[in-house]
Protein backbone atom coordinates (compact mmCIF):
# COMPACT_ATOMS: atom_id res chain seq x y z
CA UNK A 1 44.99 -9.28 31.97
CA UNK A 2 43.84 -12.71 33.48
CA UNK A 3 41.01 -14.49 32.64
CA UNK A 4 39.48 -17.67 34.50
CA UNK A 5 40.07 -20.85 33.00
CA UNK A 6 36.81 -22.15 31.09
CA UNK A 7 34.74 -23.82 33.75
CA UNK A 8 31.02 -25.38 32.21
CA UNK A 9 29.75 -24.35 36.02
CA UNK A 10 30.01 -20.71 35.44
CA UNK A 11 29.06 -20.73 31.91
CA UNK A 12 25.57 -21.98 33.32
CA UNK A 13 26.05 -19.03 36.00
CA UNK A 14 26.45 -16.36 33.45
CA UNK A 15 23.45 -17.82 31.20
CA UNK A 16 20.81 -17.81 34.23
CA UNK A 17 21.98 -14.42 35.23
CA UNK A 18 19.81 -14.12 31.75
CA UNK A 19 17.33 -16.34 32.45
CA UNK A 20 18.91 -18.31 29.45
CA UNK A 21 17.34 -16.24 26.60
CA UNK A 22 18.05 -17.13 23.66
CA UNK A 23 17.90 -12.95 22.50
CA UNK A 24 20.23 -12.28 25.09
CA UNK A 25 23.02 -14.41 23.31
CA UNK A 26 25.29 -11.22 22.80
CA UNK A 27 25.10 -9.96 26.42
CA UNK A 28 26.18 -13.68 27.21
CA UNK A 29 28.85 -13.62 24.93
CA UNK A 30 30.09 -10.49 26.73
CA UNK A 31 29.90 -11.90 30.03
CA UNK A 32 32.02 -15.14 29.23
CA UNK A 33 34.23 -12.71 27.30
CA UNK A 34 34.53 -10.57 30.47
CA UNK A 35 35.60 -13.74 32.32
CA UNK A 36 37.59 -15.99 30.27
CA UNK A 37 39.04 -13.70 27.31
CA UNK A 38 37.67 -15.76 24.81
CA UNK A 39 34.89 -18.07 23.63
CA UNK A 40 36.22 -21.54 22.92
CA UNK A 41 33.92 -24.32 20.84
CA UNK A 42 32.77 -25.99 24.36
CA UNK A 43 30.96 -22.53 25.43
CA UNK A 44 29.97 -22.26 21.95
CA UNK A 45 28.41 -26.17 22.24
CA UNK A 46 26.88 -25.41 25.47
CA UNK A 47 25.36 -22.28 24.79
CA UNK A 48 23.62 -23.78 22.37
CA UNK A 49 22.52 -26.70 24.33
CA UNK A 50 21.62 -24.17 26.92
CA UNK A 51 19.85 -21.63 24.69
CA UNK A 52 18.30 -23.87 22.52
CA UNK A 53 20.23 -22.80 19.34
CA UNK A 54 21.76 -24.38 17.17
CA UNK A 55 25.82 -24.50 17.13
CA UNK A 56 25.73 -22.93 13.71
CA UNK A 57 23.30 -20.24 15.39
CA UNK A 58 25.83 -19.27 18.40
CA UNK A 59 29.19 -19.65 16.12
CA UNK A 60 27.49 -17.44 13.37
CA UNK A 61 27.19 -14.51 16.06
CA UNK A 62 30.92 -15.22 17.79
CA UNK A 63 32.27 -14.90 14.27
CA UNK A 64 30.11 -11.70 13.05
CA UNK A 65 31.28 -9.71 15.84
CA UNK A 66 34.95 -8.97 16.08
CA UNK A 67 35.34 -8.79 19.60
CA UNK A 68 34.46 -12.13 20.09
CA UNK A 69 37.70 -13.95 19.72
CA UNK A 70 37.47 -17.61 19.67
CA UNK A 71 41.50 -18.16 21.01
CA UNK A 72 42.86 -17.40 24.22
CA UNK A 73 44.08 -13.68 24.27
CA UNK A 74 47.66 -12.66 24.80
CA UNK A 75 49.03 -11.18 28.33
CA UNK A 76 47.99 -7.87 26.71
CA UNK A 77 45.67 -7.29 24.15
CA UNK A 78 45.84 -3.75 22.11
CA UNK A 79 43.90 -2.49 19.49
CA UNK A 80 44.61 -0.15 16.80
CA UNK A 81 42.00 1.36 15.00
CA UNK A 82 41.45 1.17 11.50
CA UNK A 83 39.20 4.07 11.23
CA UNK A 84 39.05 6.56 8.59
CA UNK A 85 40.14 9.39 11.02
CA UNK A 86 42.83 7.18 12.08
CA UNK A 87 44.09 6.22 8.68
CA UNK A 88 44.46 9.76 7.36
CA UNK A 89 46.73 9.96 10.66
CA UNK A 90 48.82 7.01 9.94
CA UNK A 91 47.48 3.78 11.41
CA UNK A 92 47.76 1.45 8.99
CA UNK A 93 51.75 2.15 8.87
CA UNK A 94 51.08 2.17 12.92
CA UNK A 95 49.62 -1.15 12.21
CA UNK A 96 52.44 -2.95 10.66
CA UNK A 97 54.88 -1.68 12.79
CA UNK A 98 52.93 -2.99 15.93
CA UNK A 99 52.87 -6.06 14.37
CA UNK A 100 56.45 -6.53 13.59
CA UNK A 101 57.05 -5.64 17.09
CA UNK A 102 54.82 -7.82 18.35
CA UNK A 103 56.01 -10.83 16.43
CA UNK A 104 56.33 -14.13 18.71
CA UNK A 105 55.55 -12.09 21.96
CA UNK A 106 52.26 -13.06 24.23
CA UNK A 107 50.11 -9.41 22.59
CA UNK A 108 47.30 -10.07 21.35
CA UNK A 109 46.98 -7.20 18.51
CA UNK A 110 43.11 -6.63 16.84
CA UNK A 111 42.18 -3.81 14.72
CA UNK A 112 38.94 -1.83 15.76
CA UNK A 113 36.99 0.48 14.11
CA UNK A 114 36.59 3.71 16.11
CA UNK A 115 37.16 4.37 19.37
CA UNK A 116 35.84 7.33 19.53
CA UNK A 117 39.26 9.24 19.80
CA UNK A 118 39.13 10.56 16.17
CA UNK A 119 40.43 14.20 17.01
CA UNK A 120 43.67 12.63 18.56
CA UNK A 121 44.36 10.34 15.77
CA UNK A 122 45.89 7.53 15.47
CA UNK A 123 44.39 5.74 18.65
CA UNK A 124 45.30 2.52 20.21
CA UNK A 125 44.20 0.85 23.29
CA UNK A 126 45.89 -0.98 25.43
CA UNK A 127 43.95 -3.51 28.12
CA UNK A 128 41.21 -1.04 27.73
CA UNK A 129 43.33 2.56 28.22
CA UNK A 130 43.11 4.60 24.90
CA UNK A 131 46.29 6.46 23.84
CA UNK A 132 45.82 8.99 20.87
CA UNK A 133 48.43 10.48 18.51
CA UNK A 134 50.31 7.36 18.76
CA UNK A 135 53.30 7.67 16.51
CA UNK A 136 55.14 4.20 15.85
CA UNK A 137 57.85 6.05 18.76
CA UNK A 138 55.29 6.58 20.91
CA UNK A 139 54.18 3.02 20.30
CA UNK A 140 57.54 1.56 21.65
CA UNK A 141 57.36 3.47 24.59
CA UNK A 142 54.10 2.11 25.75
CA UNK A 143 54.84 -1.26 24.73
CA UNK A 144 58.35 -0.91 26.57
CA UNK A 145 56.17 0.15 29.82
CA UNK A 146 54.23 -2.96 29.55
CA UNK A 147 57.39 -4.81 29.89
CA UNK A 148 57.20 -6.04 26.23
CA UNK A 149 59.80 -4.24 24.02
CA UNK A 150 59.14 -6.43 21.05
């Protein structure tokens, strides 16, 4: 996946586009996620500035919300859920495998809980494609198709 560099420009862009609402701070959040992967500390500092919050305010909402990473993502970002469903099935031992795989490469790995695959458990999803009954085999084989065999 590639994301824009931050730029403070389109960071204004993106807050106009809702009329710089304070309420509308996690649909913001989603949009500078959507464009550049992450949400660093100067988008946190002007969001506030341009919201009217205060940096606690904005940084208390980035950090509640999982999906709001505050580092740059990897090349590819997958997520294995952590579900119930999905734990019966096996994903926390999915889990560590992925991450020993993973070690030192440029994957960003997150655990998620639920997406909504439960019936095909365990469920992974890789730059937003879900995979069910992912066995730690079947995990090499879609890591080894993203060019990425750990």
């Amino acid at each position: 996946m590639t994301y824009e560099p931050y730029d403070k420009q389109l960071v204004s862009d993106i807050v106009a586009s809702f009329d710089a609402r304070p309420e509308m701070l996690i649909q913001i959040l989603r949009g500078l996620l959507e464009r550049f992967g992450w949400i660093s500390e100067d988008a946190i500092r002007q969001l506030a500035a341009e919201l009217n919050l205060s940096r606690a305010e904005v940084h208390g909402v980035v950090s509640y919300y999982h999906d709001f990473r505050t580092e740059p993502p990897g090349e590819h970002i997958i997520k294995v859920c952590a579900a119930e469903a999905c734990q019966a099935m096996g994903s926390r031992e999915l889990s560590a495998h992925a991450t020993d795989k993973l070690e030192g490469s440029n994957v960003t790995l997150e655990p998620v809980y639920c997406l909504g695959n439960c019936a095909c458990s365990p469920a992974i999803m890789v730059d937003g494609k879900t995979y069910g009954r992912v066995s730690k085999r079947r995990f090499d084989e879609i890591l080894a198709a993203l060019g990425n065999s750990g």
